[in-house]
Protein backbone atom coordinates (compact mmCIF):
# COMPACT_ATOMS: atom_id res chain seq x y z
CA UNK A 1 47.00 108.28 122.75
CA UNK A 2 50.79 107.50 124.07
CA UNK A 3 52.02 106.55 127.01
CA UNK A 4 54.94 108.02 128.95
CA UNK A 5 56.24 105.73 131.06
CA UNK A 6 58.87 106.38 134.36
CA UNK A 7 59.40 109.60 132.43
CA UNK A 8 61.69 108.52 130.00
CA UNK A 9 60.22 105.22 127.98
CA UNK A 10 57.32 106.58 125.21
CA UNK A 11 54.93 103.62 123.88
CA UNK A 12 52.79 104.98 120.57
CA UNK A 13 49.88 101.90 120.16
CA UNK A 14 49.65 102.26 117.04
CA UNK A 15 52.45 101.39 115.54
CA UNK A 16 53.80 99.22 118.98
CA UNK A 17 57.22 101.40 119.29
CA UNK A 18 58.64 101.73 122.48
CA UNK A 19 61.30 104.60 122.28
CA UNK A 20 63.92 105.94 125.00
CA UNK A 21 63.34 109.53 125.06
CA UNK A 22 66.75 110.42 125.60
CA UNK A 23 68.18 108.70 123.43
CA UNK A 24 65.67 107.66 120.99
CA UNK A 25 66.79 104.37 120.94
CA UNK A 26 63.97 102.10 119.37
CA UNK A 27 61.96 98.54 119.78
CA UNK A 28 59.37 97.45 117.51
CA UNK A 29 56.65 95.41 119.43
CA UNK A 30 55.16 92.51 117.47
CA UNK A 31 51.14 93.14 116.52
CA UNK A 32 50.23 90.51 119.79
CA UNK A 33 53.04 92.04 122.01
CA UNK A 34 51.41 95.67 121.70
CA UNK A 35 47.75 94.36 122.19
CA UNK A 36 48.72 92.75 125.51
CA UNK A 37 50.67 95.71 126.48
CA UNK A 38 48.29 98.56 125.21
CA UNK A 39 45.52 96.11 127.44
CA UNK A 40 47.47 96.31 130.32
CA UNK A 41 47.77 100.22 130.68
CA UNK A 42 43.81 100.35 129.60
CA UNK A 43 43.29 98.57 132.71
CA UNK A 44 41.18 100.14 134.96
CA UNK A 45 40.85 98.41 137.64
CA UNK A 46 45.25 97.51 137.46
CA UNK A 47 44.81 93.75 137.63
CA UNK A 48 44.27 91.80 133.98
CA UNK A 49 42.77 88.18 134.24
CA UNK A 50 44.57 85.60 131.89
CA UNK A 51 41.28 84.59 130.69
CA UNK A 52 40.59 88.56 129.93
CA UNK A 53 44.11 89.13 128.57
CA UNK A 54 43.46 85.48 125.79
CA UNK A 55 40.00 87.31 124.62
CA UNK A 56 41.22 90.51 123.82
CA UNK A 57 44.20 89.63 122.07
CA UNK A 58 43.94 86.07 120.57
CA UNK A 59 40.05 85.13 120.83
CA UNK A 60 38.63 88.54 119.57
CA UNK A 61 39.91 88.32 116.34
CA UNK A 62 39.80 85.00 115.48
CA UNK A 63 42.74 83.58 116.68
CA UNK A 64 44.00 80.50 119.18
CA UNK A 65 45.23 81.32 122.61
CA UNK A 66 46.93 79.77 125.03
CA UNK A 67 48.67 80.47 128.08
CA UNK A 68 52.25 79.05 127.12
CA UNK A 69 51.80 82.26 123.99
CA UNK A 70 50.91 84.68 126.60
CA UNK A 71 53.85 83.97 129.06
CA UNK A 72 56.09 84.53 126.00
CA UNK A 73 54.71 87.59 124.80
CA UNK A 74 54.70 88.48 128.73
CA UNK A 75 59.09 87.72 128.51
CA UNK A 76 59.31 89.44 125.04
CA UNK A 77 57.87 93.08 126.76
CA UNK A 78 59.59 92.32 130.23
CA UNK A 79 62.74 91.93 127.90
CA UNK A 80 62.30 94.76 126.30
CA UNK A 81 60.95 97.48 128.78
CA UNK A 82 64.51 95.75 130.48
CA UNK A 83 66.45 97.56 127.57
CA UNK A 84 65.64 101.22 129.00
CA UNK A 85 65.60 99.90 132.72
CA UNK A 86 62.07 99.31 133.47
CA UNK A 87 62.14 95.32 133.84
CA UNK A 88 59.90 95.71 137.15
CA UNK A 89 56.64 97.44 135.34
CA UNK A 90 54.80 93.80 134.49
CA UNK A 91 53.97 92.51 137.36
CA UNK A 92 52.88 88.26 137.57
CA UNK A 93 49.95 88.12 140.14
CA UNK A 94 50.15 84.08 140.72
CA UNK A 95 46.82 82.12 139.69
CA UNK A 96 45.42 85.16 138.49
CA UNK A 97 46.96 87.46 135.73
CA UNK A 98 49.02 90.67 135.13
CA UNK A 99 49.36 94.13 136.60
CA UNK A 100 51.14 97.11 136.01
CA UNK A 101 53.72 97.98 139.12
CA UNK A 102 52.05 101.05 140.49
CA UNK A 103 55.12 102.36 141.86
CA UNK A 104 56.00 103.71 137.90
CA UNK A 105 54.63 106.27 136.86
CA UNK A 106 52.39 106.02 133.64
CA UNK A 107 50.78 109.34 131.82
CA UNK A 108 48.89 109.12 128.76
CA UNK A 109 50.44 111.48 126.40
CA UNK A 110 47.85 112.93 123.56
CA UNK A 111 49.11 113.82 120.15
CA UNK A 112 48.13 116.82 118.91
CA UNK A 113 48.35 117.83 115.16
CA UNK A 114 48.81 121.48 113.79
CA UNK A 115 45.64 122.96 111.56
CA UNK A 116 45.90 122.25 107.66
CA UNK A 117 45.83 126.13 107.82
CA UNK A 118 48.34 126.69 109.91
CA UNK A 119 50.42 124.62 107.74
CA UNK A 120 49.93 125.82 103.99
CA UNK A 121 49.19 129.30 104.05
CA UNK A 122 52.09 131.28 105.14
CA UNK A 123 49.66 134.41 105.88
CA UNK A 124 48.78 132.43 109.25
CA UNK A 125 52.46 131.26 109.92
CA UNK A 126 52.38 133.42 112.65
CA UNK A 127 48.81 132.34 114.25
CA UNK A 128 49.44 130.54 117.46
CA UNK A 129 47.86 127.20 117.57
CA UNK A 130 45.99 126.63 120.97
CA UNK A 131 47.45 123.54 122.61
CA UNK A 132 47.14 122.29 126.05
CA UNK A 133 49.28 123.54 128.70
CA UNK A 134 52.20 120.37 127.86
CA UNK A 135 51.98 121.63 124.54
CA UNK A 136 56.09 122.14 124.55
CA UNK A 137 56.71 118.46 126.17
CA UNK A 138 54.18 116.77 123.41
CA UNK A 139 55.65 118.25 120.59
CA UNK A 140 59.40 117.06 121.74
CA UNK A 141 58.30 113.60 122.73
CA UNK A 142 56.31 113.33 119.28
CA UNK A 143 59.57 114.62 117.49
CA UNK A 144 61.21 111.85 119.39
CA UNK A 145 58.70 109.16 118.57
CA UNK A 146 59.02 110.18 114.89
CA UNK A 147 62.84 109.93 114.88
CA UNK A 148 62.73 106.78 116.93
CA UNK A 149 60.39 105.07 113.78
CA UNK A 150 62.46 106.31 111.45
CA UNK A 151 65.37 104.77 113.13
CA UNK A 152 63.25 101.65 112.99
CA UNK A 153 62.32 101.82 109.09
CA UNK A 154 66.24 102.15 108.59
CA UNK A 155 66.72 99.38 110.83
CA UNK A 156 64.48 97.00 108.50
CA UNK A 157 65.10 98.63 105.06
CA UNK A 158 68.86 99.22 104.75
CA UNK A 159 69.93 96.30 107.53
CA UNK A 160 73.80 96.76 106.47
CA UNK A 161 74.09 99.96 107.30
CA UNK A 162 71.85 99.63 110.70
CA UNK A 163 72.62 101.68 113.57
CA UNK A 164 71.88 98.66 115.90
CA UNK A 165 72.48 95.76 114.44
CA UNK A 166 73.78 94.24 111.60
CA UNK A 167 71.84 91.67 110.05
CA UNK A 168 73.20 88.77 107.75
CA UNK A 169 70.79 87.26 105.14
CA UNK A 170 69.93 83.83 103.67
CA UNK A 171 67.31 81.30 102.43
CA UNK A 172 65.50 78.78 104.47
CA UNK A 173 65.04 75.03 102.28
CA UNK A 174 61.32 75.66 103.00
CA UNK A 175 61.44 78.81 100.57
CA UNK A 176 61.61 81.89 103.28
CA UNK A 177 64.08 84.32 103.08
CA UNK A 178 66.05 83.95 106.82
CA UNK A 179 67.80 86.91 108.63
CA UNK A 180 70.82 86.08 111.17
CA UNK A 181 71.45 88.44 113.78
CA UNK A 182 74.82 87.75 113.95
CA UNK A 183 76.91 86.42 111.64
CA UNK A 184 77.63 82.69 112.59
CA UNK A 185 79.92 80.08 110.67
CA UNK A 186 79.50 78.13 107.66
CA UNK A 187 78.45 75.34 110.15
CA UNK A 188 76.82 77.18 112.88
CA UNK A 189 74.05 78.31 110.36
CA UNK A 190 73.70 74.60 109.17
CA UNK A 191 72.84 73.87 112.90
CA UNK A 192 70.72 76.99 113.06
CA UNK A 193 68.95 75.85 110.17
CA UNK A 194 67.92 72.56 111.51
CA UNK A 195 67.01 74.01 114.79
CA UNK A 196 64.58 76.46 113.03
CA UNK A 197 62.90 73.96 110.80
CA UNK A 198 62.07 71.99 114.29
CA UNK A 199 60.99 75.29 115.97
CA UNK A 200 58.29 75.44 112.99
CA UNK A 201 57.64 72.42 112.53
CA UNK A 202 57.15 72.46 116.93
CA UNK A 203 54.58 75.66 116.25
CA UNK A 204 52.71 74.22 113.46
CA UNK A 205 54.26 76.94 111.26
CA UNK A 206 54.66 77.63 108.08
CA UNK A 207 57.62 79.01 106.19
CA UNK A 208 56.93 80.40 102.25
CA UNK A 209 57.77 83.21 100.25
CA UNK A 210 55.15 85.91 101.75
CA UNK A 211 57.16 85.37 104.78
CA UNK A 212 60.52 85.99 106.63
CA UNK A 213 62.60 84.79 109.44
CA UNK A 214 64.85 86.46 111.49
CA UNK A 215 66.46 84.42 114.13
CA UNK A 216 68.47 85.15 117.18
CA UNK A 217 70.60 82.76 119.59
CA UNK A 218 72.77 83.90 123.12
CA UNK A 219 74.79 82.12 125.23
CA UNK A 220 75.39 78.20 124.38
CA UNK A 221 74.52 77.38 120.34
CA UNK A 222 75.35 73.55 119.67
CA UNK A 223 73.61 70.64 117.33
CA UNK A 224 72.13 69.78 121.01
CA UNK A 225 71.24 73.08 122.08
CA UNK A 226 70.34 76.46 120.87
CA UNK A 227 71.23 78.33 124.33
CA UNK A 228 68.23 81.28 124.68
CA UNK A 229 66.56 81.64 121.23
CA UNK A 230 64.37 84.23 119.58
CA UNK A 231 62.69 83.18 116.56
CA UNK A 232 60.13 85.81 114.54
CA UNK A 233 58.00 84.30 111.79
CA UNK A 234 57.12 87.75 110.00
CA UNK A 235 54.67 88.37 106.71
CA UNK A 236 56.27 90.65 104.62
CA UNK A 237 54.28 92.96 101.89
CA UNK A 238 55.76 95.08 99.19
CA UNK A 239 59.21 95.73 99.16
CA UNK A 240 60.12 92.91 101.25
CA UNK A 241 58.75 95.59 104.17
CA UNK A 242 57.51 93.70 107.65
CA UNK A 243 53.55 93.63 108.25
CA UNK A 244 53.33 91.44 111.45
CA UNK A 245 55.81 88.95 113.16
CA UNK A 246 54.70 85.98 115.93
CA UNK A 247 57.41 85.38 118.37
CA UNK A 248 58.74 82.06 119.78
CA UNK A 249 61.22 82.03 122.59
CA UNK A 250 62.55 79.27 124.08
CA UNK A 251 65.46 79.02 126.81
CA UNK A 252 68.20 75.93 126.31
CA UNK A 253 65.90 74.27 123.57
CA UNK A 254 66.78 71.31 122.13
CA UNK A 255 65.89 69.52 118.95
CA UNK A 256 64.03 66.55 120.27
């Protein structure tokens, strides 16, 4: 099941894309970023505890939670929801947890696929397949959701010829491959280097060849501060293709 959101913004949970209908403009939500927000518009009752929010999407499967990761992930989807102008749908309820704003509208969109019939006998090419009654508006916004991954895969797989960005490799000392998102100086990546060593070595992370690092840096970006930073730690599988990525944001960090 998707979810339509303030008619324009369509999240598919299984593959964590959020994609502007109009424009099909894409994001790719991390595996931890769609868990939290595919938990928040299963809520039934509206209001998520913190507690409830760290078992389903750190504890359940194995992993460590804690409430400084959750108010990241919580600025990473508030971030991007902000991209297509809905920066107001997470709502902080202090002492308690999340909610959804209820003054967006949300509808659950299903996906509906045509009969293998339907699809290789010509004979029945002219059968019409019973759909609901949104059948027209599912199909485009599933047309749109396909277009708005594959805008994504070309984003990752041919970076230099990106629609959105263009990305600017190198090699981390640690043994990582490292991808800029913009293309800084000779000595502006030296700082960025150092800066990202401390961010791992700050995480308890781990940098090696299974995995890759794409970094990003607004505003200010000095040896004393690295201004508003992004950094994704992602495994990558065959082909150098991206399986999962943990986020780490920080806001006028400096190496200590």
């Amino acid at each position: 099941m998707n979810f339509l959101i303030s008619e324009k913004i369509l999240f598919n949970p299984e593959d964590g894309s959020l994609t502007h209908c109009e424009t099909n403009d894409t994001v790719q939500l991390t595996l931890t970023a769609s868990r939290i927000f595919t938990a928040l518009l299963m809520a039934k009752n509206g209001l998520l505890e913190r507690e409830q929010l760290l078992k389903e999407v750190w504890d359940d499967y194995g992993l460590q939670s804690s409430n400084s990761s959750l108010n990241q992930y919580i600025s990473i989807l508030r971030r991007a929801l902000s991209r297509f102008g809905c920066a107001e749908l997470i709502i902080t309820v202090p002492k308690m947890g999340f909610r959804l704003n209820p003054e967006v509208n949300i509808c659950p969109q299903e996906i509906f696929t045509l009969p293998v019939s339907d699809i290789s006998a010509p004979q029945h090419a002219s059968k019409k397949t019973r759909l609901s009654g949104q059948r027209l508006n599912s199909i485009t916004l599933l047309l749109a959701l396909i277009c708005g991954v594959s805008l994504m895969l070309f984003y990752f797989i041919l970076p230099a010829q990106a629609n959105h960005y263009a990305l600017y490799g190198d090699r981390l000392n640690a043994g990582c491959n490292l991808v800029f998102m913009k293309d800084f100086n000779k000595n502006a990546r030296k700082v960025a280097k150092t800066h990202i060593s401390a961010i791992l070595q700050d995480n308890q992370a781990a940098c090696g060849p299974e995995k890759k690092i794409i970094f990003d840096s607004n505003d200010s970006f000095t040896s004393q501060s690295a201004g508003r930073t992004l950094l994704a730690l992602c495994t990558v599988g065959e082909n150098e293709q991206i399986i999962s990525c943990d986020n780490f944001h920080y806001n006028n960090w400096g190496e200590p």
